[in-house]
Protein backbone atom coordinates (compact mmCIF):
# COMPACT_ATOMS: atom_id res chain seq x y z
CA UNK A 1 111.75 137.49 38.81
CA UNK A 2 108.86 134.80 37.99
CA UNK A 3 108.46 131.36 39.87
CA UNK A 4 107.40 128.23 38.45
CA UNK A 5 106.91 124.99 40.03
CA UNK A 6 108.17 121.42 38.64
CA UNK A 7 105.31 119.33 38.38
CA UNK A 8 105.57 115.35 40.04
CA UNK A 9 106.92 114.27 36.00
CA UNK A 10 109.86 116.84 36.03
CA UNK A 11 107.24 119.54 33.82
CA UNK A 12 107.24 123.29 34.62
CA UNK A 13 104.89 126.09 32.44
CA UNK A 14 106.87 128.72 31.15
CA UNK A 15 104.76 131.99 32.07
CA UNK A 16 103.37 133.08 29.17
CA UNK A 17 105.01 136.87 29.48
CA UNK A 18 108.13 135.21 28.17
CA UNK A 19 106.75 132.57 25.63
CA UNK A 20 105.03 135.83 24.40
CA UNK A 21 109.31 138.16 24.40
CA UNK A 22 110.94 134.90 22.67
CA UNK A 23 107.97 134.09 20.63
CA UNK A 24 107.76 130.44 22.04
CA UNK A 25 105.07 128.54 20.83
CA UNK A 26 103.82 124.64 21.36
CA UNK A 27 106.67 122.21 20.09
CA UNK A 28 109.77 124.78 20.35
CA UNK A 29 113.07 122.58 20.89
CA UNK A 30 115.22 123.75 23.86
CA UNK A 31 118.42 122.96 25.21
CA UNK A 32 118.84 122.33 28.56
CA UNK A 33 122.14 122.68 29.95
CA UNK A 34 123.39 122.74 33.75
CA UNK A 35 126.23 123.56 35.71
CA UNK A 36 126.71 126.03 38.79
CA UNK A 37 123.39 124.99 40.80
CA UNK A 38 121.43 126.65 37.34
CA UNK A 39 119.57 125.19 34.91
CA UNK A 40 119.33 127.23 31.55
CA UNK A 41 116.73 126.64 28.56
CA UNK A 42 117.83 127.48 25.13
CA UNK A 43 115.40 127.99 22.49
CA UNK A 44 116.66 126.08 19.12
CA UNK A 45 117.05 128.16 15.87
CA UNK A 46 114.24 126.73 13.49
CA UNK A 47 116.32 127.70 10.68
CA UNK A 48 120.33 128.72 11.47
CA UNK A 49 120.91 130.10 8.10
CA UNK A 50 118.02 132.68 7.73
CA UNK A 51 119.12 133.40 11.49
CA UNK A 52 122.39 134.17 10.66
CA UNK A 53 122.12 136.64 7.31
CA UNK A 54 122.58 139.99 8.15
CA UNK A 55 125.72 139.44 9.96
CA UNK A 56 127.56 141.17 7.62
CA UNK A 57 126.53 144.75 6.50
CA UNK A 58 126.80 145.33 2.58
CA UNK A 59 128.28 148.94 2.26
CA UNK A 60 128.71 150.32 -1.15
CA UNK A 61 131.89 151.69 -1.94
CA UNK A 62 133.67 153.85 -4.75
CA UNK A 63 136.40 152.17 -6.80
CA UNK A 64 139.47 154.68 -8.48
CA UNK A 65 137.19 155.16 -11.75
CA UNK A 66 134.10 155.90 -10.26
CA UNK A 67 131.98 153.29 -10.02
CA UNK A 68 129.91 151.77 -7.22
CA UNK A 69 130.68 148.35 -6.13
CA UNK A 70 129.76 146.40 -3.18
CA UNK A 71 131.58 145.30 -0.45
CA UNK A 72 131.64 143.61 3.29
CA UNK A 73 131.92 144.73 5.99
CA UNK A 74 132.02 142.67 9.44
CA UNK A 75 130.74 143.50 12.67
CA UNK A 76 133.20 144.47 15.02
């Protein structure tokens, strides 16, 4: 577990071991949310679609004549 201190302003340093794992860098957007005595900081997705493709897994599949064709498949 790593400490940080909150600075007279309300500012604390992220240790840089975890900026380095979540690849934070200056001007990253978080979300702060609280509830339950916690306070939790959220990176932002810089862009949601590119984060979101590969969801679903293309698997190719035969049809009755023979063919290839491509189809979805979800996660489950």
């Amino acid at each position: 577990m790593l400490k940080v201190t909150m600075s007279a302003k309300g500012q604390i340093v992220i240790p840089a071991e975890v900026r380095r794992k979540l690849a934070l860098k200056a001007g990253t957007l978080l979300r702060v949310y609280d509830g339950d005595g916690k306070i939790v900081l959220v990176p932002e997705i810089e862009d949601p679609l590119s984060a979101g493709l590969g969801f679903l897994k293309k698997e190719k599949t035969r049809d009755d004549e023979g063919g290839a064709k491509e189809g979805a498949q979800g996660i489950a």
